[in-house]
PDB file of N, CA and C in Angstrom:
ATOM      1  N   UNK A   1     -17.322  -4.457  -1.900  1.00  0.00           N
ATOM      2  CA  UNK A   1     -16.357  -5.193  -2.689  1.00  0.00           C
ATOM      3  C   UNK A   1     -16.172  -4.428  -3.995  1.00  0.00           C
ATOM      4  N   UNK A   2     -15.123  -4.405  -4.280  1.00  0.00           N
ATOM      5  CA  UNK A   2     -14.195  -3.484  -5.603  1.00  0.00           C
ATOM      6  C   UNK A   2     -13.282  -4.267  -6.083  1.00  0.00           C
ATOM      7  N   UNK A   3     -13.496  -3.923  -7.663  1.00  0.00           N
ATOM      8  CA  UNK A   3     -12.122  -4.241  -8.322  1.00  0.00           C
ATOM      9  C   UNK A   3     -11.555  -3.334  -8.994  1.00  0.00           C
ATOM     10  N   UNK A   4     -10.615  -3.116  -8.674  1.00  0.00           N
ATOM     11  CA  UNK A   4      -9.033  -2.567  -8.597  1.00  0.00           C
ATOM     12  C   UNK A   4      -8.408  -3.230  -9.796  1.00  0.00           C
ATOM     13  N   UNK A   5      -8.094  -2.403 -10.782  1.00  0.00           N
ATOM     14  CA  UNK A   5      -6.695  -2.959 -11.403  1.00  0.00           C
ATOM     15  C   UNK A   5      -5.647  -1.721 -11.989  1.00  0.00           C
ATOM     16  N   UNK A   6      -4.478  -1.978 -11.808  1.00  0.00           N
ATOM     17  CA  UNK A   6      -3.434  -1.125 -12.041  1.00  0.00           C
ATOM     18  C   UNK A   6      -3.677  -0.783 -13.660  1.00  0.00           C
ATOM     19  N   UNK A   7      -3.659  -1.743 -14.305  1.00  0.00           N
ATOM     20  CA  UNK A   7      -3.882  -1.409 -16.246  1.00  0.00           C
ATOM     21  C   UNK A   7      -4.831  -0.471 -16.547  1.00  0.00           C
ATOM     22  N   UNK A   8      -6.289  -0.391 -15.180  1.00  0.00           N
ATOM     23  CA  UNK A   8      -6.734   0.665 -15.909  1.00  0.00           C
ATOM     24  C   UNK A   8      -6.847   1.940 -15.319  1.00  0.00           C
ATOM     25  N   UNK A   9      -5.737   2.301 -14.723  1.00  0.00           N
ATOM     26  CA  UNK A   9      -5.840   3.621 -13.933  1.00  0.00           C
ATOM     27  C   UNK A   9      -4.834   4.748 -14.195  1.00  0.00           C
ATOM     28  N   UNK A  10      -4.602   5.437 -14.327  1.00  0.00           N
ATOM     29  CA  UNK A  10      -3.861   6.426 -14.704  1.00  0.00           C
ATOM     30  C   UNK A  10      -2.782   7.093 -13.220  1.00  0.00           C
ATOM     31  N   UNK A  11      -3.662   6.442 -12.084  1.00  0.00           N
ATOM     32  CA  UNK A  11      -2.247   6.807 -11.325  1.00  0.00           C
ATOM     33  C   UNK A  11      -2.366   6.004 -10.573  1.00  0.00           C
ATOM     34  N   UNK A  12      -1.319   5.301  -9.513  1.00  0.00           N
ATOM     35  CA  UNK A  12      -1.022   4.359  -9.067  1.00  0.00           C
ATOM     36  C   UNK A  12      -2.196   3.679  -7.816  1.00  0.00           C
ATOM     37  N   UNK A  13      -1.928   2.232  -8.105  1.00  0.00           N
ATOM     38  CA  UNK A  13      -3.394   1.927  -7.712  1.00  0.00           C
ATOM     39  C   UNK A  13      -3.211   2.079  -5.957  1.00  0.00           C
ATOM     40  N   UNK A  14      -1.904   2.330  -5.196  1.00  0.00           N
ATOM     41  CA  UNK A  14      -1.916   2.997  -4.263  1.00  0.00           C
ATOM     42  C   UNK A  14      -2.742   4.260  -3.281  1.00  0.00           C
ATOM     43  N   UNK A  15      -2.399   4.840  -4.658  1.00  0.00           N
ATOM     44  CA  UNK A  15      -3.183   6.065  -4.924  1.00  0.00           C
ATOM     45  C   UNK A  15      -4.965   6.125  -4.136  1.00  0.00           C
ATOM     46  N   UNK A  16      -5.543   4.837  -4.584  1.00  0.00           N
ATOM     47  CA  UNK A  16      -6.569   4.847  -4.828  1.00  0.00           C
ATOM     48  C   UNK A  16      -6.873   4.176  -3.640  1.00  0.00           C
ATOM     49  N   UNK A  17      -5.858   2.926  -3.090  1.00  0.00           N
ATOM     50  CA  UNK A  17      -5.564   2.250  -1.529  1.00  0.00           C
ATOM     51  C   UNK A  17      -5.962   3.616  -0.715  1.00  0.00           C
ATOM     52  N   UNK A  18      -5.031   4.359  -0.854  1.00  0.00           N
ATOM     53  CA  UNK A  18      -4.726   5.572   0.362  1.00  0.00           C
ATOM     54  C   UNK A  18      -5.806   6.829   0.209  1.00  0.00           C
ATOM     55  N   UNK A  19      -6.872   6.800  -0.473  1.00  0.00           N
ATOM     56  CA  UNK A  19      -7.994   7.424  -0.841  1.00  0.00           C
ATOM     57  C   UNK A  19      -8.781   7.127   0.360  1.00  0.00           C
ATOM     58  N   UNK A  20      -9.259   5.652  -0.004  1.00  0.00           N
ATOM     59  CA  UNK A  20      -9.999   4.768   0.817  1.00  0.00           C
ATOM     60  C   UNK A  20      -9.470   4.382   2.295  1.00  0.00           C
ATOM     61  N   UNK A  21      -8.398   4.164   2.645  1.00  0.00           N
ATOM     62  CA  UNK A  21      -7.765   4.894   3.903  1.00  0.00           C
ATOM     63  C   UNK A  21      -8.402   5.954   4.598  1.00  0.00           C
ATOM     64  N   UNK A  22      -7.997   7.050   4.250  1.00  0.00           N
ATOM     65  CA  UNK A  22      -7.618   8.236   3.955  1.00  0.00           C
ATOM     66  C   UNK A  22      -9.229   8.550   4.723  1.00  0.00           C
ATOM     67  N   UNK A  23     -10.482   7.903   4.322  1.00  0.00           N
ATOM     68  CA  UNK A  23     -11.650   8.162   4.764  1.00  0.00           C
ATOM     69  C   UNK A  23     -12.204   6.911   5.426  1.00  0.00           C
ATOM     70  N   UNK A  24     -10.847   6.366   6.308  1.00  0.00           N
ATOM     71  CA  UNK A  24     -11.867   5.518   7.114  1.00  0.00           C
ATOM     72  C   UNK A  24     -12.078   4.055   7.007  1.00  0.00           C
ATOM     73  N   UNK A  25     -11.462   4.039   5.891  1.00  0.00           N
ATOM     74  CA  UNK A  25     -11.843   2.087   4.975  1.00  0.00           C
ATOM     75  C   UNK A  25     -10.949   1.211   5.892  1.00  0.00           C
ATOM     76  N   UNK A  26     -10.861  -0.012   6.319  1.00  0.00           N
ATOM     77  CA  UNK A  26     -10.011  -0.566   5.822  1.00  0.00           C
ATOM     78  C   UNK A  26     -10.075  -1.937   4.804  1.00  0.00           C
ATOM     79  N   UNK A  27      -9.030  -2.064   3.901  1.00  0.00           N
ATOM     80  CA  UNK A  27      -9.234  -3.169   3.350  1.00  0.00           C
ATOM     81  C   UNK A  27      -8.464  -4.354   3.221  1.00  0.00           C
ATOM     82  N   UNK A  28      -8.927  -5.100   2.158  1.00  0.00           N
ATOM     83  CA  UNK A  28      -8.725  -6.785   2.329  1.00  0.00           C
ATOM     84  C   UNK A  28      -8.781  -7.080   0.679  1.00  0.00           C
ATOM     85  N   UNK A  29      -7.732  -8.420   0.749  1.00  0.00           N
ATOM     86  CA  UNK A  29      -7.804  -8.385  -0.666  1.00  0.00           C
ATOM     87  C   UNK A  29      -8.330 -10.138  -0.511  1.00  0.00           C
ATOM     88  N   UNK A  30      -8.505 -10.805  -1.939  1.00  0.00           N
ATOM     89  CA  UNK A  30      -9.147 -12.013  -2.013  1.00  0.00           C
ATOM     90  C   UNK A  30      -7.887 -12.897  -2.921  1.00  0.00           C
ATOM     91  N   UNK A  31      -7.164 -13.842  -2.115  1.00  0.00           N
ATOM     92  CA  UNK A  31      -5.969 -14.512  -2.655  1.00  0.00           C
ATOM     93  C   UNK A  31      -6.436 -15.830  -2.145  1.00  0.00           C
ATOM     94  N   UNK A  32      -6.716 -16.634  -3.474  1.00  0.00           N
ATOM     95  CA  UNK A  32      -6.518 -18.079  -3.573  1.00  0.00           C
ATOM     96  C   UNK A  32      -7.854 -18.371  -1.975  1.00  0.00           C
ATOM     97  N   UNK A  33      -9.033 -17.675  -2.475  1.00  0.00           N
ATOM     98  CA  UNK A  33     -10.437 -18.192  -1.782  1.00  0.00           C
ATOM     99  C   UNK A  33     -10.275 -17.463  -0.681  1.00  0.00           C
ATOM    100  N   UNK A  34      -9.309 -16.785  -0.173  1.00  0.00           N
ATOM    101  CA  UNK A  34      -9.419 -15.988   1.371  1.00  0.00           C
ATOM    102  C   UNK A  34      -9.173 -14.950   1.235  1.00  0.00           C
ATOM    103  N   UNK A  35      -9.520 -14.073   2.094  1.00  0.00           N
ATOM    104  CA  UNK A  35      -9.362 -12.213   2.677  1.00  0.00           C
ATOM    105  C   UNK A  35      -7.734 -12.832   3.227  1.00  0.00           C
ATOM    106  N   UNK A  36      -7.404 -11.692   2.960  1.00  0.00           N
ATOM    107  CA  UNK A  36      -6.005 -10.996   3.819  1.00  0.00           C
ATOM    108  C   UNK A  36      -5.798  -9.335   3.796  1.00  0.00           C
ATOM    109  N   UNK A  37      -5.331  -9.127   4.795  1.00  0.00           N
ATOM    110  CA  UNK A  37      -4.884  -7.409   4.698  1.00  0.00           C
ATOM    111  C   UNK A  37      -4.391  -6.839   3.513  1.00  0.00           C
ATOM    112  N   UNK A  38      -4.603  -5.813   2.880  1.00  0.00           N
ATOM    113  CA  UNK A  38      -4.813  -5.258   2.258  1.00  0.00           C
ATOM    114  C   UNK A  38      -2.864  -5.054   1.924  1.00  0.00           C
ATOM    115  N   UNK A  39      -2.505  -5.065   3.059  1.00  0.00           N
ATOM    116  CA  UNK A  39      -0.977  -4.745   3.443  1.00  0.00           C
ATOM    117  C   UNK A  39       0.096  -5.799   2.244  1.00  0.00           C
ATOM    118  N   UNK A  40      -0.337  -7.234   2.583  1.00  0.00           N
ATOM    119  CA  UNK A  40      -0.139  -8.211   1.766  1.00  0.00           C
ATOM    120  C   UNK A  40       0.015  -8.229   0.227  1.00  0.00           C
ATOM    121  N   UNK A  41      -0.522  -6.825  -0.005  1.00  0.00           N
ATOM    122  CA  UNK A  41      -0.777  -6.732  -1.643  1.00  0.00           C
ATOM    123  C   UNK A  41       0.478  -6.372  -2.490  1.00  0.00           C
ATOM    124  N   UNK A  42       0.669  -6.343  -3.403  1.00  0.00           N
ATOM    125  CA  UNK A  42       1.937  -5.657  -4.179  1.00  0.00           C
ATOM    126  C   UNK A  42       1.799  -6.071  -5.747  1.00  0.00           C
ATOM    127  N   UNK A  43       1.483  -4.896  -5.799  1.00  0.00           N
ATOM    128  CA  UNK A  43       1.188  -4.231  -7.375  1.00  0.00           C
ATOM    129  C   UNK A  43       2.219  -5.247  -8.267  1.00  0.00           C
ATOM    130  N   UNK A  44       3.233  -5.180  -8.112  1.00  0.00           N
ATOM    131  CA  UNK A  44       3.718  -5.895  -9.096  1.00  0.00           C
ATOM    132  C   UNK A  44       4.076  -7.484  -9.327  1.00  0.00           C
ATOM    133  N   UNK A  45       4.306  -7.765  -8.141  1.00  0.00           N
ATOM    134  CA  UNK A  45       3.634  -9.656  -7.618  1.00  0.00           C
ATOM    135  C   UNK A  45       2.417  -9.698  -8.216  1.00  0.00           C
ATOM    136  N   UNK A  46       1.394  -9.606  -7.871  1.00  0.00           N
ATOM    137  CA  UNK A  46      -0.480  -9.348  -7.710  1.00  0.00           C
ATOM    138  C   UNK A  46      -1.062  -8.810  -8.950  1.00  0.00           C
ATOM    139  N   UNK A  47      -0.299  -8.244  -9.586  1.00  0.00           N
ATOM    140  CA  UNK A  47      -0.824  -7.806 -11.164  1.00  0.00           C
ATOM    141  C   UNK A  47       0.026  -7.565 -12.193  1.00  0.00           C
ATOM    142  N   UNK A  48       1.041  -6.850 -12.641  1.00  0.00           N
ATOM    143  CA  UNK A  48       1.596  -6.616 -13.442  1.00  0.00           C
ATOM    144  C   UNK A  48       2.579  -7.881 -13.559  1.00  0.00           C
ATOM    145  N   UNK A  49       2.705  -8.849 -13.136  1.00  0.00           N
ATOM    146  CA  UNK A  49       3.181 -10.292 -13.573  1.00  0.00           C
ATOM    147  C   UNK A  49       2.711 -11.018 -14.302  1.00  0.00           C
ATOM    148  N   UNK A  50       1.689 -10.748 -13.919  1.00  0.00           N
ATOM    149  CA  UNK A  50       0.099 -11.413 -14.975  1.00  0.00           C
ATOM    150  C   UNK A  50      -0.720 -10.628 -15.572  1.00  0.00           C
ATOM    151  N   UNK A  51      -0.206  -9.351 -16.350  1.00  0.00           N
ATOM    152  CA  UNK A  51      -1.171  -8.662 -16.830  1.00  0.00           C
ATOM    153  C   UNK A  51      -1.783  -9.100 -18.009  1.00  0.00           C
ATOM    154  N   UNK A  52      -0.348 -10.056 -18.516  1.00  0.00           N
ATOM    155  CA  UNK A  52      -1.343 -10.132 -19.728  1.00  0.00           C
ATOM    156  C   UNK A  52      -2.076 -11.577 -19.804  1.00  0.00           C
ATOM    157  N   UNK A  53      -2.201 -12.263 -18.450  1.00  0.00           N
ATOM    158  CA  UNK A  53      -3.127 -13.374 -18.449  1.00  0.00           C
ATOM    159  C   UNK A  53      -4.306 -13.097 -17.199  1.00  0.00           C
ATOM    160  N   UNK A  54      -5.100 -11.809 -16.776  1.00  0.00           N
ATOM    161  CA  UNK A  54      -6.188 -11.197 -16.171  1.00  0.00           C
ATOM    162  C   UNK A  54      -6.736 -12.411 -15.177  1.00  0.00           C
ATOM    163  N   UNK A  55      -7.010 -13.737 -16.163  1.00  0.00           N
ATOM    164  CA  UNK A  55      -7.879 -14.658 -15.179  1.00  0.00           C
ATOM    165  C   UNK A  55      -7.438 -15.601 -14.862  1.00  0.00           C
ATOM    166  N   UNK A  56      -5.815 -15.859 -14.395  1.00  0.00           N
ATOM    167  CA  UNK A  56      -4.795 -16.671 -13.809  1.00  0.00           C
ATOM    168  C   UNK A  56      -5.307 -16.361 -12.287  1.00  0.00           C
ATOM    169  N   UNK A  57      -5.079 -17.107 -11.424  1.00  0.00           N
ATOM    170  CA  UNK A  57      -5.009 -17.223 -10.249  1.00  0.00           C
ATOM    171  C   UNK A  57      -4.279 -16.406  -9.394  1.00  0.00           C
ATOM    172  N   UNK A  58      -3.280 -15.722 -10.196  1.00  0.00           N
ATOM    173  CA  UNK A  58      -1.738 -14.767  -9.715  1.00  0.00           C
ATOM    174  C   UNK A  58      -2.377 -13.459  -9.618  1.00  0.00           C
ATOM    175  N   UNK A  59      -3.489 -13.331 -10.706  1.00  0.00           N
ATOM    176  CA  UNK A  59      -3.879 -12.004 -10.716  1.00  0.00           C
ATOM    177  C   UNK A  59      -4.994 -11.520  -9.696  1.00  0.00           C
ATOM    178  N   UNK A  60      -4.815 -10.243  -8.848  1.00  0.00           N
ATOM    179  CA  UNK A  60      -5.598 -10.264  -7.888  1.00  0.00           C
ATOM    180  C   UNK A  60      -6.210  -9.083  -8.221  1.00  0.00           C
ATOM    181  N   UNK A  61      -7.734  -9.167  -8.468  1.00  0.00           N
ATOM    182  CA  UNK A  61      -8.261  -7.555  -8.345  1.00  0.00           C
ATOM    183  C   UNK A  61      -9.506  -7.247  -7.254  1.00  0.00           C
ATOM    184  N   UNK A  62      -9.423  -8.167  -6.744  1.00  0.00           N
ATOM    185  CA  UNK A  62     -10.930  -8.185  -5.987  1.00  0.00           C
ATOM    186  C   UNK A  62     -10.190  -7.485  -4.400  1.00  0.00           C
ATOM    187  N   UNK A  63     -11.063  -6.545  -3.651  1.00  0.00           N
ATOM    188  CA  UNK A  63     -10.448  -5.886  -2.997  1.00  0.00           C
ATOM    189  C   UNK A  63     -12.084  -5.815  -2.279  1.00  0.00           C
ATOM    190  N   UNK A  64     -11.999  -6.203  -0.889  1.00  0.00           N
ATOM    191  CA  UNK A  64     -13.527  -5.399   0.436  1.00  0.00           C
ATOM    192  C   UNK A  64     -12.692  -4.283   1.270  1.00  0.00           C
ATOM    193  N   UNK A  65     -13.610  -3.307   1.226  1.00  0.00           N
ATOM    194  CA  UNK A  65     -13.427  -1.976   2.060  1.00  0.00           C
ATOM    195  C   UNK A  65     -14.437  -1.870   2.812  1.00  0.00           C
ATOM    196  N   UNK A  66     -14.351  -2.191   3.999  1.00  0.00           N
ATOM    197  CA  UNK A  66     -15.303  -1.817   5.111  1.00  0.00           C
ATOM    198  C   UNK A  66     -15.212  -0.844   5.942  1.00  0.00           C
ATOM    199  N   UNK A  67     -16.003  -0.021   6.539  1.00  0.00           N
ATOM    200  CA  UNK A  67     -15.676   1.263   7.515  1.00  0.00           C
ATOM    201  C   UNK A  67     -14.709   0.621   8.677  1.00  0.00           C
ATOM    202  N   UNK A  68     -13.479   1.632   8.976  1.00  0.00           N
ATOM    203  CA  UNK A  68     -12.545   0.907   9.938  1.00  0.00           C
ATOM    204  C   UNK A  68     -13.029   0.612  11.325  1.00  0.00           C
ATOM    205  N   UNK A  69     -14.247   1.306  11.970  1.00  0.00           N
ATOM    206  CA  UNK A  69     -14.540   1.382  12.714  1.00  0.00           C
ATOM    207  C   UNK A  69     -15.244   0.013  13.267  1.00  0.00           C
ATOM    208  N   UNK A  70     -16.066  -0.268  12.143  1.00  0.00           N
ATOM    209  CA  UNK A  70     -17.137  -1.910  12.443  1.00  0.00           C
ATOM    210  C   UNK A  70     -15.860  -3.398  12.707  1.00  0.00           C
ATOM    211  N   UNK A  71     -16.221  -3.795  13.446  1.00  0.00           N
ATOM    212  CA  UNK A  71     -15.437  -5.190  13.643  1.00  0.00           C
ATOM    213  C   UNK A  71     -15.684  -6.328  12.846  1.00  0.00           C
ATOM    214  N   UNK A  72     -16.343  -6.139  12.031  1.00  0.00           N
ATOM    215  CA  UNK A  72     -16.525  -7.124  10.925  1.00  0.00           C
ATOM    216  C   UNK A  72     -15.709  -7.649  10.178  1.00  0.00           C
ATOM    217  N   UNK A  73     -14.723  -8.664   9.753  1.00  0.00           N
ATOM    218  CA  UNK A  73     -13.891  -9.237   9.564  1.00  0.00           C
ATOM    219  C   UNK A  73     -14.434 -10.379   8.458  1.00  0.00           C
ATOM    220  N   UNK A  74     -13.697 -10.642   6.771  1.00  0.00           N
ATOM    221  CA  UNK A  74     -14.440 -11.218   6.699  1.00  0.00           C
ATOM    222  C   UNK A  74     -13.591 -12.899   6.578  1.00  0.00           C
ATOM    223  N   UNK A  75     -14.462 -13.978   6.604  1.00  0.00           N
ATOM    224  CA  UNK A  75     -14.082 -15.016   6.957  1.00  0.00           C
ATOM    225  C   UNK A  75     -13.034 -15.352   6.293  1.00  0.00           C
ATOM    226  N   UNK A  76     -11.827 -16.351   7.090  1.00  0.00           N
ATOM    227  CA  UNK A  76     -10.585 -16.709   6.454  1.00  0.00           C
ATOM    228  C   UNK A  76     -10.676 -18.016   6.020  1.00  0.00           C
TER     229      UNK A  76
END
């Protein structure tokens, strides 16, 4: 489990999605008490709407990367 936020990164937090890809991850983000695909996310819905209120409910930084390979899924 990682947190991710666009405010403090210097290049797009995509960037950093397709890293973790890139070697295998896949991930999941944490919206309103549940995992969803990682796919679901969007930088500017999910954070920069609420940047300048961090611990609103809108704002999402919590992100699980598990090896793509394991079937582990985590609960919805």
């Amino acid at each position: 489990m990682i947190e991710i936020e666009q405010r403090h990164l210097d290049i797009p937090i995509t960037d950093v999605f397709g890293w973790l890809i890139d070697h295998e991850y896949r991930g999941q983000l944490l919206r309103d008490g549940r995992w969803e695909p990682l796919e679901t996310f969007d930088v500017g819905r999910d954070q920069l709407a609420s940047v300048d209120r961090p611990r609103s409910a809108a704002y999402l930084n919590a992100f699980l990367f598990t090896p793509a390979e394991e079937s582990w899924s985590a609960p919805t």
